[in-house]
N, C-alpha and C. Protein backbone atom coordinates (compact mmCIF):
# COMPACT_ATOMS: atom_id res chain seq x y z
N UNK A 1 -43.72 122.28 29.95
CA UNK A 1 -43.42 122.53 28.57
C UNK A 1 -42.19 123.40 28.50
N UNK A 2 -41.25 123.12 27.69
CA UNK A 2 -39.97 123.55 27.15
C UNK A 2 -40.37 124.58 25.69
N UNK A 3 -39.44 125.73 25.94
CA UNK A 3 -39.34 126.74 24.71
C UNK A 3 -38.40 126.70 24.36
N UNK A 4 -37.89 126.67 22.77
CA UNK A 4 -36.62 126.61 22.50
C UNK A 4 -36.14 128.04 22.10
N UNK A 5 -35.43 128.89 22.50
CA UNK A 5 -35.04 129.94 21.68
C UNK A 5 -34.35 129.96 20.54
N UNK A 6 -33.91 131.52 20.24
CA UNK A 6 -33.15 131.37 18.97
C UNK A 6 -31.93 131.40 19.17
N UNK A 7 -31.20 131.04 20.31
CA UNK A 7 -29.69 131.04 20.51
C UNK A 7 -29.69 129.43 20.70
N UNK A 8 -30.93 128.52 21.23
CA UNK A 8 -31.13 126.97 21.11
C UNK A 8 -31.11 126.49 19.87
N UNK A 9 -31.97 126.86 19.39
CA UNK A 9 -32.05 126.48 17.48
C UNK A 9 -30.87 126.69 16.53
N UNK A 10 -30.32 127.93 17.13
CA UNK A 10 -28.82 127.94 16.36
C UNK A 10 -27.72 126.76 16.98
N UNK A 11 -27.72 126.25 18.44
CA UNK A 11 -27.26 125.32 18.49
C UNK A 11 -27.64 124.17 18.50
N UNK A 12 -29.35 123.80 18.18
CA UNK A 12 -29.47 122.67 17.37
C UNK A 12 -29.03 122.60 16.17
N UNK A 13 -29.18 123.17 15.75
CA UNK A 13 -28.62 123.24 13.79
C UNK A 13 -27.51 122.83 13.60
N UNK A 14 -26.31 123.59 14.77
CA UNK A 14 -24.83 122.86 14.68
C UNK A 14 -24.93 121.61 14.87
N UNK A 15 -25.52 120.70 15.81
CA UNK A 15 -25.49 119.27 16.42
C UNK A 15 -26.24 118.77 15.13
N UNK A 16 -26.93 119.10 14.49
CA UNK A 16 -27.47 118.38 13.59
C UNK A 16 -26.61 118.64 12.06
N UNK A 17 -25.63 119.30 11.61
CA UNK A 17 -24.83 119.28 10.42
C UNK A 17 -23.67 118.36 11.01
N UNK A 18 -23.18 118.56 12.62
CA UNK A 18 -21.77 117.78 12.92
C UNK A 18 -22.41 116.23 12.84
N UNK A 19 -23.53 115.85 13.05
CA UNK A 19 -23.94 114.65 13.31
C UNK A 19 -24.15 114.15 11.74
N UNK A 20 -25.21 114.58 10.70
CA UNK A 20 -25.34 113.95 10.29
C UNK A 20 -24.50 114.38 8.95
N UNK A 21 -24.69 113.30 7.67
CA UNK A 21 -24.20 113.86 6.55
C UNK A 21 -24.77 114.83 5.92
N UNK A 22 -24.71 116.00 4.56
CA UNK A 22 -24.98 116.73 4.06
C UNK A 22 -25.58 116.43 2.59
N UNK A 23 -26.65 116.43 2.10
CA UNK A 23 -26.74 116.20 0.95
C UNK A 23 -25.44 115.98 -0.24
N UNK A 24 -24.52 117.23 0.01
CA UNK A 24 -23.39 117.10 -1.27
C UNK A 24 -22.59 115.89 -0.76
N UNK A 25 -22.44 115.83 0.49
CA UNK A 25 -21.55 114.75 0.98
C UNK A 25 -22.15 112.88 0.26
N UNK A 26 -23.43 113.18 0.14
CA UNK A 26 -24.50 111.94 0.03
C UNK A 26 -23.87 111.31 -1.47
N UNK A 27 -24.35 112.77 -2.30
CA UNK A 27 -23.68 113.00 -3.96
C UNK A 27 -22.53 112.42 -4.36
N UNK A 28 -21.36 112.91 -3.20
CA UNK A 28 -20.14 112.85 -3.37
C UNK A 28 -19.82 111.21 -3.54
N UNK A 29 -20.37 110.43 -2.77
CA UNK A 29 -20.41 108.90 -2.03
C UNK A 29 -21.10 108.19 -3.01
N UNK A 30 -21.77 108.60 -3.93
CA UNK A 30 -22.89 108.21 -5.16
C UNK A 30 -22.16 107.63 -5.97
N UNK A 31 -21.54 109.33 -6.06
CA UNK A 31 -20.38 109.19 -7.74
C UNK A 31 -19.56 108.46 -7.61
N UNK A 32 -18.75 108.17 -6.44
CA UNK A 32 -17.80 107.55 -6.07
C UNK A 32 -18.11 105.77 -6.42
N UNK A 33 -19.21 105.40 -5.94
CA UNK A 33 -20.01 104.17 -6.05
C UNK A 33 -19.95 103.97 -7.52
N UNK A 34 -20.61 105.18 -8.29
CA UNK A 34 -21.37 104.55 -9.63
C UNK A 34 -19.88 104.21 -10.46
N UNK A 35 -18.65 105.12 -10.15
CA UNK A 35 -17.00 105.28 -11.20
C UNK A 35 -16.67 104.15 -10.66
N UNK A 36 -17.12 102.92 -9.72
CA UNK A 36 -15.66 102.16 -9.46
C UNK A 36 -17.33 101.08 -10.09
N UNK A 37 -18.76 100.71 -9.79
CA UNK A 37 -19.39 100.34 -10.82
C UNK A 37 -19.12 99.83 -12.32
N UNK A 38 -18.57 101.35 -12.71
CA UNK A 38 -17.98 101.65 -14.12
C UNK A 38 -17.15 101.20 -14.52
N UNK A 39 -15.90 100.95 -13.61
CA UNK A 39 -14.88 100.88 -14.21
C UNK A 39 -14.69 98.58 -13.96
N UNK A 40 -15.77 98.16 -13.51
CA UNK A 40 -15.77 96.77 -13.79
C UNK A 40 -16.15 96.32 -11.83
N UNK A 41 -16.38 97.33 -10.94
CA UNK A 41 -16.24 96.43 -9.59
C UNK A 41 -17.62 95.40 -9.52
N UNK A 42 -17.50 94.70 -8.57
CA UNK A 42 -19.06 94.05 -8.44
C UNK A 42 -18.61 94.22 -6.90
N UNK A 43 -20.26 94.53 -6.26
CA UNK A 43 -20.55 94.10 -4.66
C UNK A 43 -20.34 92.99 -4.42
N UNK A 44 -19.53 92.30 -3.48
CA UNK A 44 -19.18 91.32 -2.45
C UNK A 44 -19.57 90.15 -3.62
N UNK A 45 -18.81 90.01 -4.54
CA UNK A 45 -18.70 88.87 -5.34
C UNK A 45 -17.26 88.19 -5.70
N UNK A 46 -17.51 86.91 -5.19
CA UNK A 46 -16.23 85.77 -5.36
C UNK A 46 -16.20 85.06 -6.20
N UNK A 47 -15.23 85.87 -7.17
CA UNK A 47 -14.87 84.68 -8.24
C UNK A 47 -14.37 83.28 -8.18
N UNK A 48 -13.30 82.98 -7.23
CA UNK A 48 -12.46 82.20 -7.06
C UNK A 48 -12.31 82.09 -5.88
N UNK A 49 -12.31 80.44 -5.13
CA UNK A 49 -11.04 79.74 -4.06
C UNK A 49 -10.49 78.95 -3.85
N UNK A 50 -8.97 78.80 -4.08
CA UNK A 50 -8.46 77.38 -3.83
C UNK A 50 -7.81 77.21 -3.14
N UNK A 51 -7.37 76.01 -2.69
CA UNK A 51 -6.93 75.69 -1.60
C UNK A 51 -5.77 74.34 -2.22
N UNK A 52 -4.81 74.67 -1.86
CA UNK A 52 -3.44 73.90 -2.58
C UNK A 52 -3.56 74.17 -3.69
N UNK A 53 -4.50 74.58 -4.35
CA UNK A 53 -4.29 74.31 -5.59
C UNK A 53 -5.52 74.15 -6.25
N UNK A 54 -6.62 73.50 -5.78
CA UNK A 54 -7.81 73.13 -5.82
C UNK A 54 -8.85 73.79 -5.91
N UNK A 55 -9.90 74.34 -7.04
CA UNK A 55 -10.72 75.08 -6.84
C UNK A 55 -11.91 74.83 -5.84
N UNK A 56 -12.64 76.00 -4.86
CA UNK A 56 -13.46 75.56 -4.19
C UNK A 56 -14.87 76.00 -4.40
N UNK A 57 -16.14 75.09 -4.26
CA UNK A 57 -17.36 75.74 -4.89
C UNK A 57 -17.72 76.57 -4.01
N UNK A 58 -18.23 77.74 -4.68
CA UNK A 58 -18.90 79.01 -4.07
C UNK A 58 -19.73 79.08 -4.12
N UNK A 59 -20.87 78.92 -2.67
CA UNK A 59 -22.40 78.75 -2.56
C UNK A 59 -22.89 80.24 -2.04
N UNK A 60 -23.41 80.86 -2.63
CA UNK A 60 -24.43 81.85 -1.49
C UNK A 60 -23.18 82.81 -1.43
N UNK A 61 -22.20 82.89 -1.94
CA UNK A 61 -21.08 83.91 -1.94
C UNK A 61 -20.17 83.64 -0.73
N UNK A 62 -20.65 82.28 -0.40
CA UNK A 62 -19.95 81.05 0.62
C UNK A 62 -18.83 80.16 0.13
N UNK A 63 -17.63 79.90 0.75
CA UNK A 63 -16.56 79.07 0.68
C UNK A 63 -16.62 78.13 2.04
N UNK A 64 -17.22 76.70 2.40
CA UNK A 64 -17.05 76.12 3.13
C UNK A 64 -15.79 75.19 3.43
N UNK A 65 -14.86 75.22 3.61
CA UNK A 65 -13.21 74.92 3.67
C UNK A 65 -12.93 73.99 5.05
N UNK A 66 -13.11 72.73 4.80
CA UNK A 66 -13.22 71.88 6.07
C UNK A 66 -11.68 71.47 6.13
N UNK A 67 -11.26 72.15 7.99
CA UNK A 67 -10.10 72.23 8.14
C UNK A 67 -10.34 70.93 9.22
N UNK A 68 -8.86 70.28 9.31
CA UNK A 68 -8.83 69.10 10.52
C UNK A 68 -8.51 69.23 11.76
N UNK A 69 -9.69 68.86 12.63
CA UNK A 69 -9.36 69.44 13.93
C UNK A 69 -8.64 68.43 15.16
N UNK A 70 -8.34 67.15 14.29
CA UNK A 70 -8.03 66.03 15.20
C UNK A 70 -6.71 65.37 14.05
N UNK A 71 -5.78 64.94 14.64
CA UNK A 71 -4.20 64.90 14.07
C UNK A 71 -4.24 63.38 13.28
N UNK A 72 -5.82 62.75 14.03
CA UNK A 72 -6.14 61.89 13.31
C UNK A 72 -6.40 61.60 12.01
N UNK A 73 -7.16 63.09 11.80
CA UNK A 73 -7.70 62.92 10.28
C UNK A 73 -6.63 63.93 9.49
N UNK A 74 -5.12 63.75 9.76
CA UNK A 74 -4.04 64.15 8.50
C UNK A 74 -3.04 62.72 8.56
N UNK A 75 -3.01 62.76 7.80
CA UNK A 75 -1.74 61.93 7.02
C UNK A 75 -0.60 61.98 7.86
N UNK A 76 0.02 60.98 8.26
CA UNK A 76 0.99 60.80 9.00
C UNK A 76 2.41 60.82 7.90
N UNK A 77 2.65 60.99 7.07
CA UNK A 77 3.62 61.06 6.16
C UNK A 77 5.19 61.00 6.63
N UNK A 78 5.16 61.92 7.74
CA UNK A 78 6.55 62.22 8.67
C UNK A 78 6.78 61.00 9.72
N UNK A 79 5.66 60.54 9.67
CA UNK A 79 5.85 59.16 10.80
C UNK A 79 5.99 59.64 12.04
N UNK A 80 5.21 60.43 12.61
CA UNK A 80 5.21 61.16 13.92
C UNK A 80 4.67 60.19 14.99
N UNK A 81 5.19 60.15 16.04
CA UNK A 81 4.93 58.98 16.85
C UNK A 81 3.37 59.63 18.06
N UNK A 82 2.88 58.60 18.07
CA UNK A 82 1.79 58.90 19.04
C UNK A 82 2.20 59.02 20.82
N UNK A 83 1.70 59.59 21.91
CA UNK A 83 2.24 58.98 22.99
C UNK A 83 2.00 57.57 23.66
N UNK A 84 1.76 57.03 23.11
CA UNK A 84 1.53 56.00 23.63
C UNK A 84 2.77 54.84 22.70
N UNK A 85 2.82 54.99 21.36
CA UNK A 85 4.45 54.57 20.83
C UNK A 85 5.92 55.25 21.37
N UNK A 86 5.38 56.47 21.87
CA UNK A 86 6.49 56.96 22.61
C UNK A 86 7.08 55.97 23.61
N UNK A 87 6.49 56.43 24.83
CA UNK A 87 6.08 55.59 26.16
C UNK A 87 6.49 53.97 25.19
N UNK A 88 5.82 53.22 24.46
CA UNK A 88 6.43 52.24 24.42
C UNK A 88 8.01 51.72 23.69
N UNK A 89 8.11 52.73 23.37
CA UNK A 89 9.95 52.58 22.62
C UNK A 89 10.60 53.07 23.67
N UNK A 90 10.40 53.87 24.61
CA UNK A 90 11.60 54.22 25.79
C UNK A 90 11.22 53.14 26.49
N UNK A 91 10.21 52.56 26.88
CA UNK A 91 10.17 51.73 27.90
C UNK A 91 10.76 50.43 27.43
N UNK A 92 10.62 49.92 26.28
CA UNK A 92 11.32 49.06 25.70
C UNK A 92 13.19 48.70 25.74
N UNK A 93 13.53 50.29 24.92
CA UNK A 93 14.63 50.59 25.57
C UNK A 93 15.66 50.46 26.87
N UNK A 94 14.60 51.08 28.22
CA UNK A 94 15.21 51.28 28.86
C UNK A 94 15.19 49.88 29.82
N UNK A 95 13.96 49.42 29.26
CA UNK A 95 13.86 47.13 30.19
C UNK A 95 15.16 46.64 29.64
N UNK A 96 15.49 46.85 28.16
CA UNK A 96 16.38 46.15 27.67
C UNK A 96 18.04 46.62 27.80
N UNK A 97 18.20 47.63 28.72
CA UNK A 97 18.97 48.49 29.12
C UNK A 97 20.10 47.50 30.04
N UNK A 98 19.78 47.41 31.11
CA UNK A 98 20.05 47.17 32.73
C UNK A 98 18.69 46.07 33.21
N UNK A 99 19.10 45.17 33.65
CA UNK A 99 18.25 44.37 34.49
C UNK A 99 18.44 43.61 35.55
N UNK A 100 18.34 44.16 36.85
CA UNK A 100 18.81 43.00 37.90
C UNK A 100 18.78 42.16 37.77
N UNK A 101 19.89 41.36 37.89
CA UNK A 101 20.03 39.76 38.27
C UNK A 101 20.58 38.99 39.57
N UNK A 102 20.84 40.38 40.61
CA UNK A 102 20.57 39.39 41.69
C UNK A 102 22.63 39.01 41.66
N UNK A 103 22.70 38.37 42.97
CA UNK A 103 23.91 38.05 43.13
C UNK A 103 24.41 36.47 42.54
N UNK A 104 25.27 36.30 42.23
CA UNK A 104 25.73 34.77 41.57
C UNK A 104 27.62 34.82 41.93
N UNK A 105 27.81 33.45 41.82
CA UNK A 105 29.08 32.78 41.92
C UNK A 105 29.54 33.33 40.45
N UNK A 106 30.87 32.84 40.20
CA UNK A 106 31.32 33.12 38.82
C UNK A 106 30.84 32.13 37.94
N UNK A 107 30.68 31.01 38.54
CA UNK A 107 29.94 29.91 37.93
C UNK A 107 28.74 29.82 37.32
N UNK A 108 28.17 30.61 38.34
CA UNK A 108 26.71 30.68 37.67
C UNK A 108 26.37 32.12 36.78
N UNK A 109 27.29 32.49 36.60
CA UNK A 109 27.14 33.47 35.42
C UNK A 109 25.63 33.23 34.51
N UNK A 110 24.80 34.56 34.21
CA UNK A 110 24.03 33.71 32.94
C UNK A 110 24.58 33.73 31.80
N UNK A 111 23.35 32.28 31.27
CA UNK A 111 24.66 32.39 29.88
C UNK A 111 24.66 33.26 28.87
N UNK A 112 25.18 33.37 27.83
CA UNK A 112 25.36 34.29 26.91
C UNK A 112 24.23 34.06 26.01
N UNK A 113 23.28 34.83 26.05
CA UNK A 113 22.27 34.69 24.83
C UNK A 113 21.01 35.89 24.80
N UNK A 114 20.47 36.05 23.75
CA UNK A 114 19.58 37.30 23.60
C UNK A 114 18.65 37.35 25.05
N UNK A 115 18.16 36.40 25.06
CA UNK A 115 17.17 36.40 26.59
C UNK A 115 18.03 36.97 27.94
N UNK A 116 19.08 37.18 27.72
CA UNK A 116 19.65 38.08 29.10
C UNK A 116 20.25 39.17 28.81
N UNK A 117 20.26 39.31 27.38
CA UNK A 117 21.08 40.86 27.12
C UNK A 117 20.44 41.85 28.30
N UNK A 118 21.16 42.33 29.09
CA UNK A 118 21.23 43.77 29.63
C UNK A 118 20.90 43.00 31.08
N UNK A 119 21.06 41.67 31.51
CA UNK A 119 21.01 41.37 32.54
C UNK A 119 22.30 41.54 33.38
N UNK A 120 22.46 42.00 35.01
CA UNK A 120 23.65 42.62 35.67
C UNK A 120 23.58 41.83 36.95
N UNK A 121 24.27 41.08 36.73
CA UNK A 121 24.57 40.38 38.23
C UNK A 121 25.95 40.69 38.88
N UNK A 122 25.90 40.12 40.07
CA UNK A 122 26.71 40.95 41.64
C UNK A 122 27.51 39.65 41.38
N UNK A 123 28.52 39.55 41.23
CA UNK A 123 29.53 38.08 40.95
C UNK A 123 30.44 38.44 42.87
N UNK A 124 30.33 37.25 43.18
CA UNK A 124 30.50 37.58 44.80
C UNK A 124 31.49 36.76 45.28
N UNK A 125 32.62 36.60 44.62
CA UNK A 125 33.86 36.45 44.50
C UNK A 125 34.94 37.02 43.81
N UNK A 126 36.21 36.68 44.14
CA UNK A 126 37.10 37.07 42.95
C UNK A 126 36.86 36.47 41.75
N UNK A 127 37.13 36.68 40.81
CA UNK A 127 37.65 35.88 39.39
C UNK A 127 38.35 36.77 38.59
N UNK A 128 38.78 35.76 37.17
CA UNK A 128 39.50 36.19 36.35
C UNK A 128 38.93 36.17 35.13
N UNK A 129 38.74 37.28 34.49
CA UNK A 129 37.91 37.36 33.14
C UNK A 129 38.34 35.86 31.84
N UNK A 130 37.09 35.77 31.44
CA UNK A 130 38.06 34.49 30.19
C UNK A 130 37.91 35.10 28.49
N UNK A 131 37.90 34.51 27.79
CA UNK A 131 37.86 34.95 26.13
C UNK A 131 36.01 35.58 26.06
N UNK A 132 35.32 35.32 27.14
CA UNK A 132 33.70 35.42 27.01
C UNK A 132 33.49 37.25 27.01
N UNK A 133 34.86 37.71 27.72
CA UNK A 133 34.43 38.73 28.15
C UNK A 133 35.30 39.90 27.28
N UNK A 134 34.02 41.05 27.18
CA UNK A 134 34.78 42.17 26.46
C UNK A 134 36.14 42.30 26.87
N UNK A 135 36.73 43.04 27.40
CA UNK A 135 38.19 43.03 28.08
C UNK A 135 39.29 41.95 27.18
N UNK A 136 38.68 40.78 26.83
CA UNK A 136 39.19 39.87 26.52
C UNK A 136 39.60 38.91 27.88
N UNK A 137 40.55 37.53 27.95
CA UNK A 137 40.69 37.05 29.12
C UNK A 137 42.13 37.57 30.06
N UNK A 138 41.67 37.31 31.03
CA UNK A 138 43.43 37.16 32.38
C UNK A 138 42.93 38.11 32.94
N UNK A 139 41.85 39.04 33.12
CA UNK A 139 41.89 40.40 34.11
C UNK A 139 41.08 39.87 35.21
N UNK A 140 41.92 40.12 35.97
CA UNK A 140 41.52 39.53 37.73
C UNK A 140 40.60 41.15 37.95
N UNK A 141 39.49 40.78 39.06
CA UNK A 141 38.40 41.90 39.11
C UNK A 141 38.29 40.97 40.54
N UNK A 142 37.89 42.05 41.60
CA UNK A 142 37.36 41.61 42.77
C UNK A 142 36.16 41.24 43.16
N UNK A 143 36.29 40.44 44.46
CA UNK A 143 34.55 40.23 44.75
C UNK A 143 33.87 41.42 44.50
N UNK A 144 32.55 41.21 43.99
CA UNK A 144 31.70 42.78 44.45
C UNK A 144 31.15 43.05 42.86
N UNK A 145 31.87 42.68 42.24
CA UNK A 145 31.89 42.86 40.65
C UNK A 145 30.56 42.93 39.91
N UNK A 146 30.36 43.93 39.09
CA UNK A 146 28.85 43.79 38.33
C UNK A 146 29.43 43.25 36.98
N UNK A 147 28.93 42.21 36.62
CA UNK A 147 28.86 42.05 35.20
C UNK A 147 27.53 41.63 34.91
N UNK A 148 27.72 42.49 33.17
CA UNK A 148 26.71 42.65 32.27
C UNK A 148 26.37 41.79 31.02
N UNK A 149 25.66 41.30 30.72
CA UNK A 149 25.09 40.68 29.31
C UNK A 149 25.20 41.73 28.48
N UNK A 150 26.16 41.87 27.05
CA UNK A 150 25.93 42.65 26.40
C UNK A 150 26.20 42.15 25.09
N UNK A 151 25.77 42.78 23.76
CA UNK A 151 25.85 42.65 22.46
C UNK A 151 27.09 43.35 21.52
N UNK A 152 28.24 42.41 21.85
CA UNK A 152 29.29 43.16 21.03
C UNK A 152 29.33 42.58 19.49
N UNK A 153 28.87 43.25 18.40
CA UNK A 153 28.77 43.06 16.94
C UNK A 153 27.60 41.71 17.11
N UNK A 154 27.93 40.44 16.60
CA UNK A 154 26.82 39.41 16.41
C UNK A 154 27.13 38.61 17.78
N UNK A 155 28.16 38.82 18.49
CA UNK A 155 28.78 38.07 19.80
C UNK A 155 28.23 38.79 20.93
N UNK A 156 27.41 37.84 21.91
CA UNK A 156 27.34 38.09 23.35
C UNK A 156 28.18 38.11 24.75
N UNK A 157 28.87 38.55 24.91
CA UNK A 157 29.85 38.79 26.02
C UNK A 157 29.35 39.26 26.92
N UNK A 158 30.14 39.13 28.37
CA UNK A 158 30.24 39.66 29.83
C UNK A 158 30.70 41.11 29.66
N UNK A 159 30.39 41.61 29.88
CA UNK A 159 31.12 42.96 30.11
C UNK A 159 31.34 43.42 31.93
N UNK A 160 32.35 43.42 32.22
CA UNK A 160 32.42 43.68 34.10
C UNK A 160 32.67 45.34 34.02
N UNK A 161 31.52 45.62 35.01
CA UNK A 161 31.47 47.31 34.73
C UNK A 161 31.87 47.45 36.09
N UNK A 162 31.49 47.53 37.35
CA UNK A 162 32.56 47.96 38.66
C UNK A 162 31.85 47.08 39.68
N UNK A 163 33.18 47.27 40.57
CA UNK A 163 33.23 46.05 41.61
C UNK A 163 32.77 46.53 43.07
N UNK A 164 33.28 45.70 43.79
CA UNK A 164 33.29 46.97 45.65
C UNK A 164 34.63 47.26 45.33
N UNK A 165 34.58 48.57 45.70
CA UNK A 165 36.26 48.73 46.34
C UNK A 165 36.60 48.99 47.40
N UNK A 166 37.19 48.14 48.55
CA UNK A 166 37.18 48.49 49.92
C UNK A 166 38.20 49.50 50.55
N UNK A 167 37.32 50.66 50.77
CA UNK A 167 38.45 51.50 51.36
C UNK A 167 39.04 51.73 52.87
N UNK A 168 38.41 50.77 53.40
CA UNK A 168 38.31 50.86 54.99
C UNK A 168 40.00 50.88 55.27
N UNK A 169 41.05 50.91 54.66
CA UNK A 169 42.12 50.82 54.72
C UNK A 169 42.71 53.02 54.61
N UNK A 170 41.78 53.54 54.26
CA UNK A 170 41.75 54.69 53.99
C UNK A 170 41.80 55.86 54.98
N UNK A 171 41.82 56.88 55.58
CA UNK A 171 41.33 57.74 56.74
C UNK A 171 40.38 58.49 55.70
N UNK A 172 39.16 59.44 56.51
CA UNK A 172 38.59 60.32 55.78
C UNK A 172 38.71 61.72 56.11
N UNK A 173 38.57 62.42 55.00
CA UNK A 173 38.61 63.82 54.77
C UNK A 173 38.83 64.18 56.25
N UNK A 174 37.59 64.38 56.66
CA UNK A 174 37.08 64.46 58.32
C UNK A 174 37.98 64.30 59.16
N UNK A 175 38.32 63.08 59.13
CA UNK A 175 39.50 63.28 60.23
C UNK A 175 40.51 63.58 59.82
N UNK A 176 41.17 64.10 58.68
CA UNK A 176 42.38 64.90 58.73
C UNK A 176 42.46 66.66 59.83
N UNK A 177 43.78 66.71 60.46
CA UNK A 177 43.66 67.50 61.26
C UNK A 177 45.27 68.39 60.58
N UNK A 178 45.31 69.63 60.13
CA UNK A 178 46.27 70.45 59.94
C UNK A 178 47.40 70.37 60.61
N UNK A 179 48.88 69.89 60.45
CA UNK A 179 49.54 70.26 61.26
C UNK A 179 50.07 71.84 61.51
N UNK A 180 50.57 71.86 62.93
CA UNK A 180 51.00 73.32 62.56
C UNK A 180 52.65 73.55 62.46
N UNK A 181 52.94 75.17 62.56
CA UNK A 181 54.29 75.27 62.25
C UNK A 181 54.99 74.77 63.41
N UNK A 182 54.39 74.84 64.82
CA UNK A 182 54.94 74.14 65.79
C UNK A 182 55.74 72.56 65.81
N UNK A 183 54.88 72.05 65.34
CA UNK A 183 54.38 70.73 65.12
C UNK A 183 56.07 70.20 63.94
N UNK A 184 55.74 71.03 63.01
CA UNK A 184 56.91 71.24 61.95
C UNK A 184 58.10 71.26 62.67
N UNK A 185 58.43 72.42 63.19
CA UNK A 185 59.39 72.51 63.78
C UNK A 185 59.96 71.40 64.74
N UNK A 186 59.06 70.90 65.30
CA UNK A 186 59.52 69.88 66.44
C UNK A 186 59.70 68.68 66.01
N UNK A 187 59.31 68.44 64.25
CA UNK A 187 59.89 67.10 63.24
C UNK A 187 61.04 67.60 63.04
N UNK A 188 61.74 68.61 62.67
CA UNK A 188 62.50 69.16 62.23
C UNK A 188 63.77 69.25 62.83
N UNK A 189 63.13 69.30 64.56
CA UNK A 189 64.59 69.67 65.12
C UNK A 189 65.33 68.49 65.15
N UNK A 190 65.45 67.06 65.04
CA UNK A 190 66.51 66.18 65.47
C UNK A 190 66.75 65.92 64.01
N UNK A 191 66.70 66.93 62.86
CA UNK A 191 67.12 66.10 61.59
C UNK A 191 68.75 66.88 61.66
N UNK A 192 69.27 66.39 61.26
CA UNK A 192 70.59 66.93 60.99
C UNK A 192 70.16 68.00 59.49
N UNK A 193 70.91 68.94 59.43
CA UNK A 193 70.72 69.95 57.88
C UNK A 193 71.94 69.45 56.81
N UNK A 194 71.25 69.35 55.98
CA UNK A 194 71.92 68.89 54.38
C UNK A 194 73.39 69.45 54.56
N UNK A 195 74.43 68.58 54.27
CA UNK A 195 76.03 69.28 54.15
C UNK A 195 76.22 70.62 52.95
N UNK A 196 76.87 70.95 53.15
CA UNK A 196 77.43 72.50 52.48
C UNK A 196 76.13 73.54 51.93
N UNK A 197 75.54 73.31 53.25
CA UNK A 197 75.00 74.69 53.98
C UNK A 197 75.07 75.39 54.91
C-alpha cells in the first residue's frame, strides 16, 4: 500500500488543472457555441453542391459525386488517339514510307501506280533518267542506283535517291603518311628559284 503526502497531492492537483479543462474554460466554449448559434450558424449542415454547374442531392448530409475512373467513360471530344490507333498510323506510315524491292534492270522498273508508292529498287545498271522521273529526263546516274516510287502532286514518278559510288580509285585516310621537311627539301633542290630573286 502507497501513502500519498501533502507535497504528492499538491503535485497531483497541478497534473490535474494542466491536464484537464476548468469549469470557466467549459463556460467560456458554451458562450462561444450559443453567439455563433445566434447569429444564424447550423452544425455540419449542407446547403448546396454543384458540380459544373449542376446541383447535387444531399443525402444524410452526403454528396455522392461519381468521378470517372476509366478514360473510357469521358467523352473523347479532343479526338485523343488510343494506343493501339497510335501503333496503327505510324505503322501505316512508316510500310508506306520505303519498301524493298529487290534489285531490277532499268527495264523492269515498277510501274508507276499507287500499289508501289514507296517501293525502292537497286537499278543494276547505268541509265538515263526519262520525263517519268522527278529530276525530269537526260540525267545519266550509275549502276548501283536506288530509285523510288513516289507521289509528286496527282503524278507518280521515279525519284533516284543514291547510287554506288566507287571509290576504289581513292587512297584512305590511313594510309596517308606526313611528309617531312627533309623530304621537302630534297623536292626542292633540283627546282631552279623564280627569276628576280
Amino acid at each position: 500500500m502507497k501513502l500519498i503526502t501533502l507535497q504528492n497531492l499538491s503535485t497531483f492537483a497541478d497534473e490535474i488543472k494542466a491536464r484537464y479543462a476548468k469549469a470557466a474554460d467549459l463556460t467560456a466554449v458554451s458562450d462561444r457555441v450559443k453567439a455563433l448559434e445566434d447569429a444564424g450558424a447550423q452544425a455540419n449542415v449542407l446547403e448546396a453542391v454543384k458540380v459544373n454547374g449542376t446541383a447535387q442531392a444531399i443525402t444524410e448530409k452526403a454528396v455522392d459525386i461519381t468521378v470517372p475512373t476509366k478514360t473510357s467513360e469521358l467523352t473523347n471530344d479532343a479526338k485523343y488517339q488510343t494506343e493501339e490507333q497510335v501503333v496503327a498510323a505510324i505503322t501505316a506510315k512508316v510500310s508506306s514510307t520505303y519498301k524493298a524491292g529487290g534489285s531490277v534492270t532499268f527495264a523492269e522498273l515498277p510501274e508507276l501506280k499507287e500499289e508501289n508508292l514507296g517501293l525502292v529498287v537497286n537499278v543494276t545498271e547505268k541509265f538515263t533518267s526519262t520525263a517519268d522521273f522527278v529530276e525530269g529526263a537526260d540525267t545519266e546516274h550509275p549502276a548501283g542506283t536506288n530509285v523510288a516510287v513516289v507521289k509528286v502532286g496527282e503524278d507518280y514518278k521515279y525519284d533516284a535517291l543514291a547510287g554506288f559510288v566507287d571509290l576504289s580509285g581513292y587512297i584512305k585516310a590511313s594510309e596517308i603518311e606526313a611528309i617531312t621537311s627533309s623530304e621537302v627539301s630534297a623536292l626542292l633542290a633540283d627546282t631552279p628559284a623564280p627569276e628576280g630573286e
